[in-house]
Protein backbone atom coordinates (compact mmCIF):
# COMPACT_ATOMS: atom_id res chain seq x y z
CA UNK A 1 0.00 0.00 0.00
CA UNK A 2 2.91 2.48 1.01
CA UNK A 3 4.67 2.02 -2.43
CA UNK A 4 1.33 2.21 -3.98
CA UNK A 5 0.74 5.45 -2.91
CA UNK A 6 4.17 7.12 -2.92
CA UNK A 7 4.88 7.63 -6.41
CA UNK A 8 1.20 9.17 -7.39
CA UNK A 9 1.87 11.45 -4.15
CA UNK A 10 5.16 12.78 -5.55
CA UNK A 11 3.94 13.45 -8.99
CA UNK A 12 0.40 15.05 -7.94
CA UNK A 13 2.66 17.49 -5.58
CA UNK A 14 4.50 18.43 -8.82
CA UNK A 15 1.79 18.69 -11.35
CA UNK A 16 -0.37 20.78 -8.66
CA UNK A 17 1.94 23.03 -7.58
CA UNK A 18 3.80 24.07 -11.34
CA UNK A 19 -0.14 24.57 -12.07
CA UNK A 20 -1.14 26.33 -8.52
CA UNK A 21 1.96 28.84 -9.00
CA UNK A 22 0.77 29.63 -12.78
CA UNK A 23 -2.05 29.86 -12.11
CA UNK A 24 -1.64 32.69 -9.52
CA UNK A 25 0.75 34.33 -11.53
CA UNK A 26 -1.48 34.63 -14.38
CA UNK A 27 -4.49 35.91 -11.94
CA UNK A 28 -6.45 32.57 -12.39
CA UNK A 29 -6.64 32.15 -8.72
CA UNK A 30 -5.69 34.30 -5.46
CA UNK A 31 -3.15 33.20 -3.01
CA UNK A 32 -6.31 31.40 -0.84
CA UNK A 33 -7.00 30.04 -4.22
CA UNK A 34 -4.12 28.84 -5.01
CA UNK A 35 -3.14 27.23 -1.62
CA UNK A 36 -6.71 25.62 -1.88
CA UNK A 37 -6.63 24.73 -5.38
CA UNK A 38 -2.84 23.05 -4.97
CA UNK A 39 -4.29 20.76 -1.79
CA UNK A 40 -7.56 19.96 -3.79
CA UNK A 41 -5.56 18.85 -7.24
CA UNK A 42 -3.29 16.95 -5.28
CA UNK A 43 -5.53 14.95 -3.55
CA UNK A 44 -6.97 14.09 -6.89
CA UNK A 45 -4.40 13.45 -8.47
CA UNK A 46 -2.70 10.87 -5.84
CA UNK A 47 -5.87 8.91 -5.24
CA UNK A 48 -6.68 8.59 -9.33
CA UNK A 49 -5.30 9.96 -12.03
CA UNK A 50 -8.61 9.78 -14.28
CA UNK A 51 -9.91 12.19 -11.45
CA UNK A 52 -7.19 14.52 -11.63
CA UNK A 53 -7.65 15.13 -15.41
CA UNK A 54 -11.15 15.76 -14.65
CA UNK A 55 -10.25 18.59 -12.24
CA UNK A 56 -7.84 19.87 -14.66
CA UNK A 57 -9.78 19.79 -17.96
CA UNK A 58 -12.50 21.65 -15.77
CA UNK A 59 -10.33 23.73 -14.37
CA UNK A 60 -8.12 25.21 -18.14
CA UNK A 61 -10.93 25.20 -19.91
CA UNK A 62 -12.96 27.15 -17.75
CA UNK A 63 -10.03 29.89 -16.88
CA UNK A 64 -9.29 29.62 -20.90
CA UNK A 65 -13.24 30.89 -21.32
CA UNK A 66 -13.10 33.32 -18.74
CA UNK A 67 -10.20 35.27 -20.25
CA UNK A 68 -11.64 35.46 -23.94
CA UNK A 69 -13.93 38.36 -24.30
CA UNK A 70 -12.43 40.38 -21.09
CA UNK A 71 -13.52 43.81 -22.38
CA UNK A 72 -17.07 42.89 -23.06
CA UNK A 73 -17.46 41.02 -20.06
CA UNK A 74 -16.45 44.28 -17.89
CA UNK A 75 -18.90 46.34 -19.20
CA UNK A 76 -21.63 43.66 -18.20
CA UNK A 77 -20.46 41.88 -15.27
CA UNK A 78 -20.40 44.52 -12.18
CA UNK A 79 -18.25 41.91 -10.10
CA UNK A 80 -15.58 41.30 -12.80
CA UNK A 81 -12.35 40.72 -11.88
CA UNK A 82 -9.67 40.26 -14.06
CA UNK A 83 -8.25 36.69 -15.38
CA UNK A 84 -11.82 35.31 -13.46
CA UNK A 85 -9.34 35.04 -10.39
CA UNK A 86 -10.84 32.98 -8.07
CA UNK A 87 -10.61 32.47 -4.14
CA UNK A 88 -11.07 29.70 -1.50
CA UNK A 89 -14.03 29.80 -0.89
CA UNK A 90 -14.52 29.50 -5.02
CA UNK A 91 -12.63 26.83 -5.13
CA UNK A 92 -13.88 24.97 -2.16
CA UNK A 93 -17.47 25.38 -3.76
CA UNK A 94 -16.59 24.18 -7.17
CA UNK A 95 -13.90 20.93 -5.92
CA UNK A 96 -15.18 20.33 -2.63
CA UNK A 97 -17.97 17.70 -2.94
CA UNK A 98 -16.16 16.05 -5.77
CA UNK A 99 -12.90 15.63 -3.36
CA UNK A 100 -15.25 14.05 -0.41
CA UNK A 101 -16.25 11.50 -3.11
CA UNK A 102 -12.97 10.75 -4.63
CA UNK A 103 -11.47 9.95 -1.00
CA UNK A 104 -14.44 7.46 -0.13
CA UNK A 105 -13.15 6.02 -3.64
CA UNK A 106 -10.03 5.36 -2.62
CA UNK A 107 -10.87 4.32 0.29
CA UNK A 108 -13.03 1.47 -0.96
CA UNK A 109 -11.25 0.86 -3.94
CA UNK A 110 -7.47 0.68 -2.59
CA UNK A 111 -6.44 3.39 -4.57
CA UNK A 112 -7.36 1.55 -7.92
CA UNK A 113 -9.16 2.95 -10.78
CA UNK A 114 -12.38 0.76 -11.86
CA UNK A 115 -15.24 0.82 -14.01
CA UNK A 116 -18.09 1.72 -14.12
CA UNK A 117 -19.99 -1.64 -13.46
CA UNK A 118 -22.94 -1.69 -10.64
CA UNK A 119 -22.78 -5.52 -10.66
CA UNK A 120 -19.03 -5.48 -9.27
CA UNK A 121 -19.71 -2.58 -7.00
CA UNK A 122 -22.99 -0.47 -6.76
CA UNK A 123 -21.61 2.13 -4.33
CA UNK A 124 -18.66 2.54 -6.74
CA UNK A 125 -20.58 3.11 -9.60
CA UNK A 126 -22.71 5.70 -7.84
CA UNK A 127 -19.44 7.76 -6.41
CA UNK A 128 -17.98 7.86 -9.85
CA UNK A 129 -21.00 8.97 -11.40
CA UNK A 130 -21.17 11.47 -9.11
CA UNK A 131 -17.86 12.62 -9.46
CA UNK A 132 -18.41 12.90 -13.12
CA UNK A 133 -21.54 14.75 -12.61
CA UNK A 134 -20.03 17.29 -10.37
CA UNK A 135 -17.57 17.97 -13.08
CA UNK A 136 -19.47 18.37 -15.68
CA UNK A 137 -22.11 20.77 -13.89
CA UNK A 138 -19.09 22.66 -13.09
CA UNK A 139 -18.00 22.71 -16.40
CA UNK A 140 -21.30 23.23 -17.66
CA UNK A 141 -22.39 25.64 -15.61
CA UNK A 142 -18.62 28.10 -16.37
CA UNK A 143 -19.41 27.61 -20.41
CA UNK A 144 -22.73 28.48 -20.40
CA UNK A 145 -21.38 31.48 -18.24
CA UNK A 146 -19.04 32.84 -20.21
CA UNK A 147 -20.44 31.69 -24.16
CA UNK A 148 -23.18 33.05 -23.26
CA UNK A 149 -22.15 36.10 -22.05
CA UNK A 150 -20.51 37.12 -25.11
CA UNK A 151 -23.36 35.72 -27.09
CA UNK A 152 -25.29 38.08 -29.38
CA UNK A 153 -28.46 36.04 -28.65
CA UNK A 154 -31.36 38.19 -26.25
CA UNK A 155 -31.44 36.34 -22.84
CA UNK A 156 -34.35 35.56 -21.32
CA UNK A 157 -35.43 34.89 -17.71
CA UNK A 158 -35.50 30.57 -17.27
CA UNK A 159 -38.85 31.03 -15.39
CA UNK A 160 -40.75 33.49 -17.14
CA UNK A 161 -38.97 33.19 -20.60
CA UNK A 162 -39.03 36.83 -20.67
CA UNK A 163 -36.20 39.09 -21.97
CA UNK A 164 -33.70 40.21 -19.30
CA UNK A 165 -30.55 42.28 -19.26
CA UNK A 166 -27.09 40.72 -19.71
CA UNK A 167 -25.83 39.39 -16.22
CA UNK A 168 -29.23 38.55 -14.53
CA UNK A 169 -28.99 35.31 -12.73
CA UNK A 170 -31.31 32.79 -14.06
CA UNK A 171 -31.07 34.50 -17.56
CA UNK A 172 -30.11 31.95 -20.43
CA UNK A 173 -29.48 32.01 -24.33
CA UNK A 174 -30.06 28.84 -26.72
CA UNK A 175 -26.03 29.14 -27.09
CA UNK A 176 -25.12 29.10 -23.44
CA UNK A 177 -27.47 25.97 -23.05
CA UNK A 178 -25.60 24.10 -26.16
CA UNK A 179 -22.63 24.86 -24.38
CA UNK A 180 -23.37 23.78 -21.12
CA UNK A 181 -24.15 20.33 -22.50
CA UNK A 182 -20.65 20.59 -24.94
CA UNK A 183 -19.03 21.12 -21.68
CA UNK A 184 -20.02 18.36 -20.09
CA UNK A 185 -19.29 16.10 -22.98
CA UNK A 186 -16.10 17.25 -22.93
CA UNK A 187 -16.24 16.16 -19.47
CA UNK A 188 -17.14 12.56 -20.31
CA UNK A 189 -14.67 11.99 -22.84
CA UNK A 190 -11.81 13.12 -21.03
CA UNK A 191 -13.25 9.74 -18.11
CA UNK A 192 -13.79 7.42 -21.17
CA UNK A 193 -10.22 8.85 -22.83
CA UNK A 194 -7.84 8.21 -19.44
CA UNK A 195 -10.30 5.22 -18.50
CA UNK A 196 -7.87 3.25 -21.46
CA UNK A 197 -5.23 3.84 -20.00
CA UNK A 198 -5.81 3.38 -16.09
CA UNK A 199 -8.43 0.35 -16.26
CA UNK A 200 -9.12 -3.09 -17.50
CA UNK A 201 -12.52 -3.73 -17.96
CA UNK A 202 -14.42 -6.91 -19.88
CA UNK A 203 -15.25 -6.35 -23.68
CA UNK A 204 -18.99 -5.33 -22.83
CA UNK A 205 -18.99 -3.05 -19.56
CA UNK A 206 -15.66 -1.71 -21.91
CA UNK A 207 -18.24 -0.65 -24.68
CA UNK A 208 -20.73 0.45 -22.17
CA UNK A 209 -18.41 2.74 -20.71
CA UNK A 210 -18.59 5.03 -24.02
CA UNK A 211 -22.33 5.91 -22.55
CA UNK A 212 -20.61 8.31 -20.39
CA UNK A 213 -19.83 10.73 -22.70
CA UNK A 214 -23.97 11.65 -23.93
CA UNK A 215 -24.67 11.16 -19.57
CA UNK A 216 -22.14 14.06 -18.70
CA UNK A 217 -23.39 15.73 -21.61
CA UNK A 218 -26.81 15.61 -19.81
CA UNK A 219 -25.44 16.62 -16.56
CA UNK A 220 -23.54 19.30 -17.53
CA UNK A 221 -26.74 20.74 -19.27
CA UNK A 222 -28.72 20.23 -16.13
CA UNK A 223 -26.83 21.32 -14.33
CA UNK A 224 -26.88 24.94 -16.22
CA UNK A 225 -30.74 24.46 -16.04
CA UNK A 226 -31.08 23.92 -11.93
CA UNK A 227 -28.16 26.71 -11.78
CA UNK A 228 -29.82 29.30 -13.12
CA UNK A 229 -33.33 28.17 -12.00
CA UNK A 230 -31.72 28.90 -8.21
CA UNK A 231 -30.32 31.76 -9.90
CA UNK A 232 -33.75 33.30 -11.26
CA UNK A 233 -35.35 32.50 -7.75
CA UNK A 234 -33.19 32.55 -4.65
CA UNK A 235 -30.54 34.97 -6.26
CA UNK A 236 -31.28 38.94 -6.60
CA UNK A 237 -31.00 41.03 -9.95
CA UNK A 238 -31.04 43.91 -10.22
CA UNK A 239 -30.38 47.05 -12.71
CA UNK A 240 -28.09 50.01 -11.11
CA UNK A 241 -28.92 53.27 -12.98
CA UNK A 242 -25.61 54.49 -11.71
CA UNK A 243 -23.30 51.98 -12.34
CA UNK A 244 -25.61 51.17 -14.94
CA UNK A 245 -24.95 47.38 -14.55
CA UNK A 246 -26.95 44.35 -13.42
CA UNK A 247 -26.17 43.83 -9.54
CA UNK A 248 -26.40 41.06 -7.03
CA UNK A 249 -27.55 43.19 -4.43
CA UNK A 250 -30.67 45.61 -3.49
CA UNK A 251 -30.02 49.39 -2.76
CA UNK A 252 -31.63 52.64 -3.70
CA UNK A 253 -30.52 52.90 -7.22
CA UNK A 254 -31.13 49.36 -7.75
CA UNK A 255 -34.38 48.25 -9.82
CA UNK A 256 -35.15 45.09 -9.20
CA UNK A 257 -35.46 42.62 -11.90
CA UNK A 258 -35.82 39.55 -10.39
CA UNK A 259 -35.41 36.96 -7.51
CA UNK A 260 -34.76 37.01 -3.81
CA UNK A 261 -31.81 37.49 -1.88
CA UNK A 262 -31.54 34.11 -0.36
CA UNK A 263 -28.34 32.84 -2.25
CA UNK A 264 -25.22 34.20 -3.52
CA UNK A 265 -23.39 32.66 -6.42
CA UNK A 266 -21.12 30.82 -4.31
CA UNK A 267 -24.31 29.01 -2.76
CA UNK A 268 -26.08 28.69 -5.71
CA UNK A 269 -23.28 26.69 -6.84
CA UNK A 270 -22.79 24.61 -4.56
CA UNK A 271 -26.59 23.56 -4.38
CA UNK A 272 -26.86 23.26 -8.40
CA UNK A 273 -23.99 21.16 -8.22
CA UNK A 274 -24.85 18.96 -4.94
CA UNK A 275 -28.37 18.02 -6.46
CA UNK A 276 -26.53 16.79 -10.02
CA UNK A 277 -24.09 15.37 -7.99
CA UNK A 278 -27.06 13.10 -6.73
CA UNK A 279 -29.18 12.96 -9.93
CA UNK A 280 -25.82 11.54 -12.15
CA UNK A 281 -25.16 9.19 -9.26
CA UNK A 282 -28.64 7.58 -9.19
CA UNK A 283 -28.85 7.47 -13.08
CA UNK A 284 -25.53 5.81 -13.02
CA UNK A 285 -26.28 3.04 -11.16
CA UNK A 286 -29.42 2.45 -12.93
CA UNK A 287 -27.85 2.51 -16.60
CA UNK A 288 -24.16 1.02 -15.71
């Protein structure tokens, strides 16, 4: 077991902190963030690699997205902040379910990648399904974000289908959605991909396994969809005449537009991506 888990240690302490220190420099992630960020990767990393590439591949192409279009998304977003830097408590809300899971993986799996087959293990199955649904709501979720954004499309309010402002929480575009479910796709393919390298499975669960790739697909778009359902609902919107922006909070220049201020992004994110956490999970261990 100690020889085992060595060697992964060593490498995940290299890969995360070369990425952790880049990715402060280049304003990806605070200090707090990158502390976080280098203690969440490497835990991932050591206890499977297939669960460190889904970090990672959440992770770059998320800060990739949230770089392109800077100027645009200034003049919309009134909490902007250059590079999408990202703190702790960002981190924590986007990792920190997935890393709970992973360890109760290794736990019960010795440290050794498996596949996804309910008859060998049912409580495997559902922890790597939701693992891979927590990923690609993330995922999902930060594309739909940020492709939407910078869409030309009007977006319109999830509940009422009416046309909103730019920046209002629970406001969506037919392009965001398609990429929310690209996301997670990408998501799946990056499991299936590494799964060929880190597992041996039996001809047919080894075919099955490619039915991962339309299920994060799925997740990742509803994710997006309970997101910005909490978003249109337990979130605030509002317009500021003077900064003349769409804001998270009420004041006296603030006209509302829509929801309540019961969540703030941070918790809305969490609870979007707890509940597909559980709903990828479930369907997992039904369909593998």
């Amino acid at each position: 077991m100690e020889k085992l888990w060595i060697q992964p240690l060593v490498v995940a302490v290299i890969i995360s902190s070369i990425i952790a220190i880049r990715a402060y420099k280049r304003k990806s992630l605070d200090r707090s963030g990158a502390i976080v960020g280098f203690l969440v990767m490497s835990g991932h990393i050591a206890i499977g690699y297939r669960f460190g590439a889904l970090l990672l591949v959440f992770f770059f192409t998320s800060s990739k997205l949230t770089k392109v279009g800077e100027e645009k998304k200034r003049s919309i977003d009134a909490e902007f902040k250059e590079g999408g830097q990202r703190n702790w408590i960002q981190v924590l809300a986007n990792s920190g379910i997935a890393m709970v899971l992973v360890v109760i993986l290794g736990k019960l799996t010795g440290w050794q990648d498996k596949c996804l087959d309910s008859k060998e293990s049912s409580l495997v199955t559902c922890l790597i399904g939701g693992i891979i649904g927590h990923y690609a709501c993330c995922n999902g979720d930060t594309w739909s974000s940020e492709i939407g954004m910078l869409s030309n499309a009007q977006p319109r309010l999830i509940t009422t289908f009416k046309p909103v402002r730019k920046g209002t929480n629970g406001a969506v575009t037919t392009t965001g959605l398609l990429a929310a479910a690209a996301a997670g796709s990408v998501i799946g393919l990056t499991f299936v991909i590494f799964g060929l390298f880190t597992t041996e499975c039996s001809s047919d669960v080894a075919l099955k396994q490619l039915l991962v790739i339309p299920l994060a697909a799925t997740a990742g778009l509803c994710g997006s969809v309970i997101d910005s359902l909490l978003g249109a609902t337990m979130q605030f919107s509002g317009f500021c005449t003077v900064r003349n922006k769409v804001v998270a909070k009420p004041g006296p220049t603030v006209k509302k537009i829509s929801g309540l201020s019961i969540l703030d992004n941070n918790a809305v994110n969490l609870v979007s991506i707890l509940l597909t956490t559980l709903i990828t999970s479930i369907a997992f261990l039904y369909i593998f």
